[in-house]
N, C-alpha and C. Protein backbone atom coordinates (compact mmCIF):
# COMPACT_ATOMS: atom_id res chain seq x y z
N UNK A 1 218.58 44.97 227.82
CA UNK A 1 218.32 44.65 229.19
C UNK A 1 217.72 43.26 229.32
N UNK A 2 216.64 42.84 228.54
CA UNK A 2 216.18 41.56 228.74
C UNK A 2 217.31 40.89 228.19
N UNK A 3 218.19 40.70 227.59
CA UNK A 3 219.48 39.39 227.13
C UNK A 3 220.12 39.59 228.18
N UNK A 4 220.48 40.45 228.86
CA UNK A 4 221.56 40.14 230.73
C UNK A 4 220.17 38.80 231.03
N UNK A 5 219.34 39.58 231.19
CA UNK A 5 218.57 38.51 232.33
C UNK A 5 218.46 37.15 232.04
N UNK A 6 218.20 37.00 230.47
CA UNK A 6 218.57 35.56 229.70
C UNK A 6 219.81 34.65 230.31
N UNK A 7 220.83 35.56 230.00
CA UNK A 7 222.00 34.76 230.23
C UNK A 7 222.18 34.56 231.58
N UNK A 8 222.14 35.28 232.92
CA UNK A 8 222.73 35.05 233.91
C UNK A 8 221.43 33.59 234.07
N UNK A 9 219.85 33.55 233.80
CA UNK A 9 219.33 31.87 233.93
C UNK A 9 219.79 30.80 233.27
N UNK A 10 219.97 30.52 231.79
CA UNK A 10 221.05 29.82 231.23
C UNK A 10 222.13 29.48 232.09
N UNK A 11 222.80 30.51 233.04
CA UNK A 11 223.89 30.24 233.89
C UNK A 11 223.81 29.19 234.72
N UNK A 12 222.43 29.31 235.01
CA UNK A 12 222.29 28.94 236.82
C UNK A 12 221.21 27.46 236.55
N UNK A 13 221.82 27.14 235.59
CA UNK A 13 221.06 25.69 235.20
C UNK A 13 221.76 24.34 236.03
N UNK A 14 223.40 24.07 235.91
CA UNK A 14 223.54 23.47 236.41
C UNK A 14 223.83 23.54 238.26
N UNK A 15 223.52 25.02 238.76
CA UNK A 15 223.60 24.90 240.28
C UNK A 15 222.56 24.18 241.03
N UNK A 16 221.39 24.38 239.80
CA UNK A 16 219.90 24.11 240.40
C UNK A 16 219.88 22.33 240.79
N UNK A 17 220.69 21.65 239.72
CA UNK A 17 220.99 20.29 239.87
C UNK A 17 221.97 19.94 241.52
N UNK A 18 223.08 20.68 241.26
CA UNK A 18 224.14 20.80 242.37
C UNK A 18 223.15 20.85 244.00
N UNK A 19 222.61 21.95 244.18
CA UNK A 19 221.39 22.21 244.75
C UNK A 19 220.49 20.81 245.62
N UNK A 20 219.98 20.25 244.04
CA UNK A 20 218.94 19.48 244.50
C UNK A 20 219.69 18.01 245.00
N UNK A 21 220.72 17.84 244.42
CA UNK A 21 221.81 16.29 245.36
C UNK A 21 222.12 16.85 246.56
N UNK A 22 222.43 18.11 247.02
CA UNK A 22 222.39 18.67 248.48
C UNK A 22 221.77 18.14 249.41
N UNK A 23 220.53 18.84 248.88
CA UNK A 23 219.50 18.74 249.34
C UNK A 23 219.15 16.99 249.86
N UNK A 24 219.20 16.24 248.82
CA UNK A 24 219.50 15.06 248.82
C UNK A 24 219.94 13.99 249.94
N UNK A 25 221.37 14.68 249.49
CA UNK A 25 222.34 13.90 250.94
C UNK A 25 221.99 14.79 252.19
N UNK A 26 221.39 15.74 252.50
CA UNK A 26 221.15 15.59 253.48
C UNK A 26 220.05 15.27 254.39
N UNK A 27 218.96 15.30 253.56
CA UNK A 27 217.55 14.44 253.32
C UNK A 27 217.57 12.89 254.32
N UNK A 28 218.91 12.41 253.41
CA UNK A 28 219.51 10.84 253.21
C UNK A 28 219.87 10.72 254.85
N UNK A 29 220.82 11.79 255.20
CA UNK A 29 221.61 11.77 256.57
C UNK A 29 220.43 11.76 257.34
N UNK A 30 219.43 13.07 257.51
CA UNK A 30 218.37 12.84 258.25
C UNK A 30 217.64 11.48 258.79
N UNK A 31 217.56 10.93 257.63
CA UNK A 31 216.46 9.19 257.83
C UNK A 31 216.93 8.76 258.41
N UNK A 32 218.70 8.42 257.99
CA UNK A 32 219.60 7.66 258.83
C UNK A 32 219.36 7.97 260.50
N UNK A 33 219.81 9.20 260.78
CA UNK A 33 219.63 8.92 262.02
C UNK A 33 218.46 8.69 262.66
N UNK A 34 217.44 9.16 261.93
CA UNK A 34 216.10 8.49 262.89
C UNK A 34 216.25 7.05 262.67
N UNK A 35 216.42 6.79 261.93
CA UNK A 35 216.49 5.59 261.84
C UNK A 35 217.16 4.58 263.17
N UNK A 36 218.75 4.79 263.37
CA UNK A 36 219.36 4.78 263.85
C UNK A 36 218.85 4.99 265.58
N UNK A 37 218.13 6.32 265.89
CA UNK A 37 217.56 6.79 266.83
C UNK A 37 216.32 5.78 267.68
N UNK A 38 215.35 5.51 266.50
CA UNK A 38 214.65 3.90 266.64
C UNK A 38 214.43 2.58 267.05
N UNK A 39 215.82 2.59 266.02
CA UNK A 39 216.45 1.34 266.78
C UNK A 39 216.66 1.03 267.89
N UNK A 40 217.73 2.33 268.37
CA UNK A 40 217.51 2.29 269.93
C UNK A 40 216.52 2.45 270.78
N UNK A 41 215.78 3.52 270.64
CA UNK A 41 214.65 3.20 271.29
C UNK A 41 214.08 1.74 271.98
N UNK A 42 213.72 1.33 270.05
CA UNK A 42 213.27 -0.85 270.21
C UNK A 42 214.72 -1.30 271.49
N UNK A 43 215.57 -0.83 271.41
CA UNK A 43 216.77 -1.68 271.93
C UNK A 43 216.03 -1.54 273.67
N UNK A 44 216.08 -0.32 273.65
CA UNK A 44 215.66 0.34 275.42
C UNK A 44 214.71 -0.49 275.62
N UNK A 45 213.57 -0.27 274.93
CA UNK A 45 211.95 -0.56 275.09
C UNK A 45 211.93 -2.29 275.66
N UNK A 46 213.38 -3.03 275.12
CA UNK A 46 212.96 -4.24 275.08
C UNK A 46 213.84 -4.56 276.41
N UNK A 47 214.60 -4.00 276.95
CA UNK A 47 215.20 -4.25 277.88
C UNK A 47 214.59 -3.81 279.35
N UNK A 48 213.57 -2.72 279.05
CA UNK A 48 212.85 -1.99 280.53
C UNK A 48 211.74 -3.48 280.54
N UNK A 49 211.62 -3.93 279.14
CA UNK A 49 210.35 -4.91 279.38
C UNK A 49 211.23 -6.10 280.35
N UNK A 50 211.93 -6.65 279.93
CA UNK A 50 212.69 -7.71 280.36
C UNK A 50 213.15 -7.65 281.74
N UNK A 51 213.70 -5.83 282.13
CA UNK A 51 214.17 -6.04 283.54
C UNK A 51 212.44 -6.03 284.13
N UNK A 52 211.49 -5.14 283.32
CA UNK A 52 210.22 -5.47 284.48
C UNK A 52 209.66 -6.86 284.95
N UNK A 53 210.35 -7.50 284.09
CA UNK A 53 209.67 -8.79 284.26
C UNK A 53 210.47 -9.80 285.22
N UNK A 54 211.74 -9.66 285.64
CA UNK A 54 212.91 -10.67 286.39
C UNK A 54 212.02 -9.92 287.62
N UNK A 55 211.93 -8.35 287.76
CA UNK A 55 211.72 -7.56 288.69
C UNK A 55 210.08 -7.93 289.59
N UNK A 56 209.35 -8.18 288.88
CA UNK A 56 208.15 -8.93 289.28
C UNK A 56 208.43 -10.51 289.43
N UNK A 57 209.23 -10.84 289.05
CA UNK A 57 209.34 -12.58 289.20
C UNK A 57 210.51 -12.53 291.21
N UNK A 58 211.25 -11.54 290.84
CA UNK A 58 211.83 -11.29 292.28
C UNK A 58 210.91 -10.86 293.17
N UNK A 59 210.01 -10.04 293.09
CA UNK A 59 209.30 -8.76 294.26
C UNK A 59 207.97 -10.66 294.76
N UNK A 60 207.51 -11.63 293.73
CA UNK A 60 206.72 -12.69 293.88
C UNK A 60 208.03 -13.61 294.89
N UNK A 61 209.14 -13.78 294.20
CA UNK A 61 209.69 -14.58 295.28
C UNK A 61 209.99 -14.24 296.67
N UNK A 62 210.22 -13.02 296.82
CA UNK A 62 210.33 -11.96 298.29
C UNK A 62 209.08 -12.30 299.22
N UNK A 63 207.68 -12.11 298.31
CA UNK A 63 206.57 -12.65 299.06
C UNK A 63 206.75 -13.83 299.63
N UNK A 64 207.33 -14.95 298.55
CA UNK A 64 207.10 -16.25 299.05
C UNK A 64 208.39 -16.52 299.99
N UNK A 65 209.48 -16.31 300.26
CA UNK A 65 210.47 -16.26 301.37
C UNK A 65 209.69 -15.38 302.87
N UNK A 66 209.26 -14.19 302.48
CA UNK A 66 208.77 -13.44 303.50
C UNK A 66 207.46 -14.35 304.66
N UNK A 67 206.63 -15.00 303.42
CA UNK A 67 205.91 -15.77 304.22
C UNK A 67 206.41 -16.87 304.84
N UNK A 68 207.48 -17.87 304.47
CA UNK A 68 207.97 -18.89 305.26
C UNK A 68 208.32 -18.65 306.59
N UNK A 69 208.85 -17.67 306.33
CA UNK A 69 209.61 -16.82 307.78
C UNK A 69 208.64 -17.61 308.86
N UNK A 70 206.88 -17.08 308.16
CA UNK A 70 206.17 -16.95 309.23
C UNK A 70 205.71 -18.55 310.14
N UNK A 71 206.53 -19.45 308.83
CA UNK A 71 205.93 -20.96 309.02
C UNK A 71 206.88 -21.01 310.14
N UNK A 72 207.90 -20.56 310.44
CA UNK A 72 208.92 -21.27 311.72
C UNK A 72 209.74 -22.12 310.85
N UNK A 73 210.67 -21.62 310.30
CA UNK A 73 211.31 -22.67 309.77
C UNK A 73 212.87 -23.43 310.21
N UNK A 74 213.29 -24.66 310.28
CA UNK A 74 214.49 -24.87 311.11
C UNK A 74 215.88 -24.21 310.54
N UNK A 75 216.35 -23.22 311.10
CA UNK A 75 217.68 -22.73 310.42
C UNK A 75 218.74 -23.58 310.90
N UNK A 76 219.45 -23.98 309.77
CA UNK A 76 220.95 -24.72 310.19
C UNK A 76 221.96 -23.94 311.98
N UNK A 77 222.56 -24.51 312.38
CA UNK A 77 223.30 -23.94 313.33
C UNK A 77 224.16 -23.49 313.21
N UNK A 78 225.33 -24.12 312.13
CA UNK A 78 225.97 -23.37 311.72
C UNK A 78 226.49 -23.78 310.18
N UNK A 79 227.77 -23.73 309.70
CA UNK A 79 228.17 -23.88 308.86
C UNK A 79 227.60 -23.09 306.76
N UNK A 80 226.80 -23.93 306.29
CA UNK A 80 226.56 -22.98 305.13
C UNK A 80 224.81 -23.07 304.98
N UNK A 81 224.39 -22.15 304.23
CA UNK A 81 222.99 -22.04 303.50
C UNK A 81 222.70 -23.20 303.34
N UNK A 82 221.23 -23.89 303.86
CA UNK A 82 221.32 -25.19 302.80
C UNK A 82 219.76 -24.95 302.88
N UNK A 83 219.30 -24.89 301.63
CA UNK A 83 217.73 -24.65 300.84
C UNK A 83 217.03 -23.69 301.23
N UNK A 84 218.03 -22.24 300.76
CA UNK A 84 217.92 -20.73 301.52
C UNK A 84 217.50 -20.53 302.73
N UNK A 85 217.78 -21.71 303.59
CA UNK A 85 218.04 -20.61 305.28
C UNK A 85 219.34 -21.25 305.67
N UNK A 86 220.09 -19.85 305.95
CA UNK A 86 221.76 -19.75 306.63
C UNK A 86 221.67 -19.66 307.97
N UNK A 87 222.36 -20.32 308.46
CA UNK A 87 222.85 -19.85 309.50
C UNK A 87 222.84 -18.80 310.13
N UNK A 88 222.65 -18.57 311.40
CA UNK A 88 222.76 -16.88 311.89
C UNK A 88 224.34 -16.73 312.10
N UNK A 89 224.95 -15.58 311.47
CA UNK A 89 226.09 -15.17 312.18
C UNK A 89 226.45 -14.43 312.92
N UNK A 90 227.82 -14.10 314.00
CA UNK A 90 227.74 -13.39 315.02
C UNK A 90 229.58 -13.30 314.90
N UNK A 91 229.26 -12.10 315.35
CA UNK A 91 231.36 -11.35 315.18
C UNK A 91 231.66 -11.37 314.06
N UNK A 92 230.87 -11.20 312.87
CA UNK A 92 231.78 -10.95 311.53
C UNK A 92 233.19 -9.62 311.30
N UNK A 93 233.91 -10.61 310.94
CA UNK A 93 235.40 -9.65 310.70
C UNK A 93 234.75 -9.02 309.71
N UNK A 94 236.07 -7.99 309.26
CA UNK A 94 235.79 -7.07 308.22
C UNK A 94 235.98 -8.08 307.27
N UNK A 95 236.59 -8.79 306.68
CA UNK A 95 237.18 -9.74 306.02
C UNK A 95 236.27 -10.86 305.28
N UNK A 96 235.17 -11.50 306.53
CA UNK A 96 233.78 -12.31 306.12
C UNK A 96 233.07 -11.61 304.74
N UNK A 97 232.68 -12.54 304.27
CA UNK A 97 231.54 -12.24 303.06
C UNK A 97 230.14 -12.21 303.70
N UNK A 98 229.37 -11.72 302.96
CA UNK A 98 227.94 -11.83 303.13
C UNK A 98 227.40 -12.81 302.37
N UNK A 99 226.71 -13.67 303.05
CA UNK A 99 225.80 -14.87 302.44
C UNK A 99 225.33 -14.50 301.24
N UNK A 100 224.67 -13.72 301.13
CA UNK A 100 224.34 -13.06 299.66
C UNK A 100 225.15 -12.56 298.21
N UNK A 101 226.42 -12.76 298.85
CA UNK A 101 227.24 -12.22 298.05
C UNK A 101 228.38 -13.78 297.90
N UNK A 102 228.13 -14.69 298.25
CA UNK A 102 228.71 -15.77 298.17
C UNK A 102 228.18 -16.51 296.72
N UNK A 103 229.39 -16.64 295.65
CA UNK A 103 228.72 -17.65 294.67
C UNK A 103 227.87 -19.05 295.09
N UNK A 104 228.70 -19.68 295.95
CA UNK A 104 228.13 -21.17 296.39
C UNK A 104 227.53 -21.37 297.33
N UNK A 105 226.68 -20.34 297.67
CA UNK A 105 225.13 -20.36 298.65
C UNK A 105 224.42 -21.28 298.25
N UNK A 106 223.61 -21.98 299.58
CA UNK A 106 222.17 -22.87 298.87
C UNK A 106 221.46 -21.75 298.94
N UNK A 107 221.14 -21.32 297.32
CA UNK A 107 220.40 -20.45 297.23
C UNK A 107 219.15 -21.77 297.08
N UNK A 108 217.73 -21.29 297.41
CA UNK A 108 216.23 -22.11 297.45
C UNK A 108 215.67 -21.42 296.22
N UNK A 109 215.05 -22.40 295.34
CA UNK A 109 214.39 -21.47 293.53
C UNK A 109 212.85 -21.47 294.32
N UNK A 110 212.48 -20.20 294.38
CA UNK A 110 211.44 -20.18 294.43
C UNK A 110 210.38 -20.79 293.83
N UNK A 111 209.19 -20.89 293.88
CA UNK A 111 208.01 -21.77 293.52
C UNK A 111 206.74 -21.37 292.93
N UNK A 112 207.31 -19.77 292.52
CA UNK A 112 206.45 -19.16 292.35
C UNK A 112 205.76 -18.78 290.48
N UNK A 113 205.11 -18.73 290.02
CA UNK A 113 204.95 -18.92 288.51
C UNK A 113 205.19 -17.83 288.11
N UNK A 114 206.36 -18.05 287.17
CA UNK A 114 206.85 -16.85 286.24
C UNK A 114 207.03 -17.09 284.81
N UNK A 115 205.50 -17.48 284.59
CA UNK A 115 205.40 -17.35 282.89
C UNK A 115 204.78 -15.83 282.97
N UNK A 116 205.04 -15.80 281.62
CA UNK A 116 205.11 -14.48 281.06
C UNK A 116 203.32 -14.24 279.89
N UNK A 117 202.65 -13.46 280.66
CA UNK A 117 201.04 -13.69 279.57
C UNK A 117 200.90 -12.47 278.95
N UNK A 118 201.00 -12.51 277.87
CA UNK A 118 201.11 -11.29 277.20
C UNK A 118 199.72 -11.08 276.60
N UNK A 119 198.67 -12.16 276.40
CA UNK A 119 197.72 -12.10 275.68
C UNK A 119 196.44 -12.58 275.82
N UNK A 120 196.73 -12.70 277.69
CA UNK A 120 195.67 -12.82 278.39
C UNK A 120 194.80 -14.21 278.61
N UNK A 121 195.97 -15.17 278.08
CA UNK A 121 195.26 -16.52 277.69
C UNK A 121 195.80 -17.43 278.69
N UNK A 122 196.50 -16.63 279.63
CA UNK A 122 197.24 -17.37 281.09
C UNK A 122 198.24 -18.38 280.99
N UNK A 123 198.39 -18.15 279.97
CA UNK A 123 199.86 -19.27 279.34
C UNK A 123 201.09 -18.26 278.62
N UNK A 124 201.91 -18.38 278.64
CA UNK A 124 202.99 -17.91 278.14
C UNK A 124 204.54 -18.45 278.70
N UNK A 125 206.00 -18.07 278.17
CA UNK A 125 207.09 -18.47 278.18
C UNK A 125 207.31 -18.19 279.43
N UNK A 126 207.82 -19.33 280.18
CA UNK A 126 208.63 -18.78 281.38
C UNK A 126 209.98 -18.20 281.92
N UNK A 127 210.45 -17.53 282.60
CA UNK A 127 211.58 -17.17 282.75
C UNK A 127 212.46 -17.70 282.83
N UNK A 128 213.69 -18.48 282.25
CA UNK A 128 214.50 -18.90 282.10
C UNK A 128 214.80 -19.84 283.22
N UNK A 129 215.49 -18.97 283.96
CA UNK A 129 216.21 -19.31 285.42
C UNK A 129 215.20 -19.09 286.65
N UNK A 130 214.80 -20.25 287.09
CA UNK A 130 214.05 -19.45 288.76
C UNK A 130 214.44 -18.58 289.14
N UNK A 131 213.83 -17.80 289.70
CA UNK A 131 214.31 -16.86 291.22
C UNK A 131 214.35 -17.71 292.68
N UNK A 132 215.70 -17.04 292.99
CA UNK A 132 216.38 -17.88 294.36
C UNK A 132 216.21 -16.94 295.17
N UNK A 133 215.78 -17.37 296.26
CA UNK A 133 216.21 -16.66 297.78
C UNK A 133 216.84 -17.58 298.73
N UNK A 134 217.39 -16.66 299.88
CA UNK A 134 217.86 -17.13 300.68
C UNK A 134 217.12 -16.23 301.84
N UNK A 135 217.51 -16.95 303.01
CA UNK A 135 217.14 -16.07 304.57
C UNK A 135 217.91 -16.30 305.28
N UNK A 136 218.19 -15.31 305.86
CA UNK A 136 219.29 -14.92 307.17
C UNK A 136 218.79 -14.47 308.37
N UNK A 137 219.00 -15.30 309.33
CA UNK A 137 218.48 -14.49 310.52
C UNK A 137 219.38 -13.56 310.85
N UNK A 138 218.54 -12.41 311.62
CA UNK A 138 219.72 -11.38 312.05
C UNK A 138 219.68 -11.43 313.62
N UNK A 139 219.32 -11.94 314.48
CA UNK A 139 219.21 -11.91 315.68
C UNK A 139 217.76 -11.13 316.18
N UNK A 140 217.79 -10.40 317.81
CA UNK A 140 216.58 -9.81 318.03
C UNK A 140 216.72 -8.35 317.98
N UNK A 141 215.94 -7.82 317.74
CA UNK A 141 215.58 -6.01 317.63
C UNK A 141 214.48 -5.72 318.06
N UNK A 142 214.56 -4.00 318.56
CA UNK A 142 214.05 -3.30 319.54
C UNK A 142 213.03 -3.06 318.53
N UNK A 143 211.83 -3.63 318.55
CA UNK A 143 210.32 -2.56 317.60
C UNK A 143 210.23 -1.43 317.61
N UNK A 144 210.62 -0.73 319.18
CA UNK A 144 210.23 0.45 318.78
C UNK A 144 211.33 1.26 319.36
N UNK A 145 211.65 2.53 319.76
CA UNK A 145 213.00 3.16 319.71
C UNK A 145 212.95 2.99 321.91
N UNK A 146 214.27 2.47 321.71
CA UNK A 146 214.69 2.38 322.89
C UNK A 146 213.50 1.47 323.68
N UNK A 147 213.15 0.76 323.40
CA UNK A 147 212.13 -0.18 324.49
C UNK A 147 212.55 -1.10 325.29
N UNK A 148 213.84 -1.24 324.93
CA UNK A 148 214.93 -2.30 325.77
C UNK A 148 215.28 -1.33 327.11
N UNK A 149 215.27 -0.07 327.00
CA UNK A 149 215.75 0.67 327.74
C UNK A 149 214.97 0.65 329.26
N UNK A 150 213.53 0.54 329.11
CA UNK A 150 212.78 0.41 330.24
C UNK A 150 213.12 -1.02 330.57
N UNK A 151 212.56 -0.95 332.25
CA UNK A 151 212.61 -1.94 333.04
C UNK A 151 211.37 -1.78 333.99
N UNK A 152 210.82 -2.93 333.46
CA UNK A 152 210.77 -4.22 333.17
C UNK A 152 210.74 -4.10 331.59
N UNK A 153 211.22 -5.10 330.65
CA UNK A 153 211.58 -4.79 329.36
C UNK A 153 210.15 -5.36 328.99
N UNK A 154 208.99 -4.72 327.95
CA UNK A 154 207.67 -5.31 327.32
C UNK A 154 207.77 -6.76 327.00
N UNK A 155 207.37 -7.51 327.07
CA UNK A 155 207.39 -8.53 326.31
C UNK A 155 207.02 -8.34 324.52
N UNK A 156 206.57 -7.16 324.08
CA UNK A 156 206.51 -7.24 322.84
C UNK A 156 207.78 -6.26 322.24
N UNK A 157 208.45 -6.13 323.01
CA UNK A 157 209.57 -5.07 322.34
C UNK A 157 210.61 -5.90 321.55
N UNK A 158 211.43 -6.69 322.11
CA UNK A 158 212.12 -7.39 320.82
C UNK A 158 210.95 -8.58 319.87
N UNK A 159 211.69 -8.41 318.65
CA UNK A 159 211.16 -9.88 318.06
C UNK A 159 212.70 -9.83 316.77
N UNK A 160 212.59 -11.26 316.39
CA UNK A 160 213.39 -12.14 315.76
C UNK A 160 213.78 -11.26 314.33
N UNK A 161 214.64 -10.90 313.55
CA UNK A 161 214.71 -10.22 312.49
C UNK A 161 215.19 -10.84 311.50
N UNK A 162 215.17 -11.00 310.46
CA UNK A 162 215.51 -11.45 309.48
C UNK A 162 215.90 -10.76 308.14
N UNK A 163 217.06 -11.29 307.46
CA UNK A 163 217.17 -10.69 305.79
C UNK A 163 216.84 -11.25 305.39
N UNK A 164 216.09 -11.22 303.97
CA UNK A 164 215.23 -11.95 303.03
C UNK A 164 216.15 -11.38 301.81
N UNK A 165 216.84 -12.16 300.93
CA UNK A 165 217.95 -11.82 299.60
C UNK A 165 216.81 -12.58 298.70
N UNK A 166 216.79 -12.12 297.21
CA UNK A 166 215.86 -12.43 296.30
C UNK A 166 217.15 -12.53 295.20
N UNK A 167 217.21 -13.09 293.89
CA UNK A 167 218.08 -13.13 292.83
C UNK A 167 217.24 -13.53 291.83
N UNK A 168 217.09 -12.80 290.16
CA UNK A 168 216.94 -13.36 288.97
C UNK A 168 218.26 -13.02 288.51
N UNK A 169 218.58 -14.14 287.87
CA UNK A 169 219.94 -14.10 287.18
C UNK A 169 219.94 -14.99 286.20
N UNK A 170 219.27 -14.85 284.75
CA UNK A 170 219.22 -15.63 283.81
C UNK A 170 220.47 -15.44 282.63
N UNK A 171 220.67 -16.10 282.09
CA UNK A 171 222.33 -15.60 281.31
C UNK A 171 221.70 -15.05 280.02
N UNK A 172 222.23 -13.83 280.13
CA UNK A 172 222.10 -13.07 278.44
C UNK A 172 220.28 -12.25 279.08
N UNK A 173 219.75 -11.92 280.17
CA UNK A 173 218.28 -11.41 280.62
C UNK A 173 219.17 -10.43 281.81
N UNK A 174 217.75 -9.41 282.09
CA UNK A 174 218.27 -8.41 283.51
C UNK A 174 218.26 -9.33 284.90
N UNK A 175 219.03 -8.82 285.51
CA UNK A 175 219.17 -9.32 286.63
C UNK A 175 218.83 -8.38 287.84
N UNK A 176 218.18 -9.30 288.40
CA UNK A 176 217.65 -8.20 290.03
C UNK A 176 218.17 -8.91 290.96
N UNK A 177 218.52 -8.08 292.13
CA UNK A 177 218.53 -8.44 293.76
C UNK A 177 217.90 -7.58 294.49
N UNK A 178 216.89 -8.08 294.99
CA UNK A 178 216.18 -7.89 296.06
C UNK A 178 216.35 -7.87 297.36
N UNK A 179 216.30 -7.27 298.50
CA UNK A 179 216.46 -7.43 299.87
C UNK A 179 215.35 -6.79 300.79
N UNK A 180 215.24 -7.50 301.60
CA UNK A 180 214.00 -6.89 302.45
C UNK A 180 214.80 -7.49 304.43
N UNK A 181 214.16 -6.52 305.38
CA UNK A 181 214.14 -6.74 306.74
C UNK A 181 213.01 -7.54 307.41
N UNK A 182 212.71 -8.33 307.88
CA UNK A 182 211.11 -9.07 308.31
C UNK A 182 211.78 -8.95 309.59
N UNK A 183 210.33 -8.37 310.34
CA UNK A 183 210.05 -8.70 312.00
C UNK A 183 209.20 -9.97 312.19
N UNK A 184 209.52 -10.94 312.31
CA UNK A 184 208.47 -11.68 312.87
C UNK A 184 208.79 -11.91 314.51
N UNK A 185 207.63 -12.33 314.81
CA UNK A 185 207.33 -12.53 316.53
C UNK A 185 207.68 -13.93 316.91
């Protein structure tokens, strides 16, 4: 009885090897994909950083367009954008583009500082490409619902409206567009 048991371990000498390269390659496969898994991650991680950052360099230029609004500024009468304020338009066909969507807009580079401080020393790389805006007047609108409707019409019920378009668009970085509505008086 004890020589069966001898022989069938003698047997099972070389499975134990077979076994442990198994074990092995699949050990091997495991790393890989974390590995692999990682990487991407770093890939994501570096791209949410990059769009946060065009995304704050846009939401700063929005401020600084939004406030001009308030300076009164002279809009062309007609023809094209020139140092982001367009023209107001009126009867657009289906056919017209939107100022914003025009390659050869005077888009205006904002003025606003978009270095990048990672280390608290108030200096760092700046963003490539300015951020551009443009402004569009949109004509006048009702503040509040139906106020045009009474007569005598408020004197504070319409005021002047405006689109405010924002763009980072650096080549090979994320790109944002921004848009906002301004009431000014």
């Amino acid at each position: 009885m004890t020589e069966s048991r001898y022989q069938r371990v003698s047997r099972q000498r070389g499975i134990a090897l077979l076994v442990v390269l198994l074990l092995l390659l699949v050990m091997t496969l495991v790393g890989l994909a974390v590995m692999r898994g990682t990487q991407m991650e770093e890939r994501m991680a570096a791209g949410l950083y990059d769009r946060s950052l065009a995304f704050q360099s846009a939401e700063a230029a929005l401020r600084e367009a939004e406030a001009l609004i308030f300076t009164a500024p002279t809009f062309p009468g007609s023809g094209n954008c020139t140092n982001g304020l367009c023209p107001q338009r009126t009867n657009l066909a289906d056919t017209d583009v939107e100022y914003w969507l025009m390659p050869a807009t005077g888009w205006r580079n904002a003025t606003v500082d978009t270095t990048v401080d990672n280390d608290g020393t108030g200096a760092g790389p700046a963003i490539a490409t300015p951020t551009q805006f443009i402004i569009e007047p949109l004509g006048m609108g009702e503040n509040w619902f139906k106020c045009g409707a009474v007569t005598p019409v408020d004197a504070l019920c319409l005021s002047q409206r405006f689109r405010v378009t924002v763009r980072t668009n650096a080549p090979g970085r994320a790109e944002v567009l921004l848009q906002s509505t301004v009431s000014a008086p």
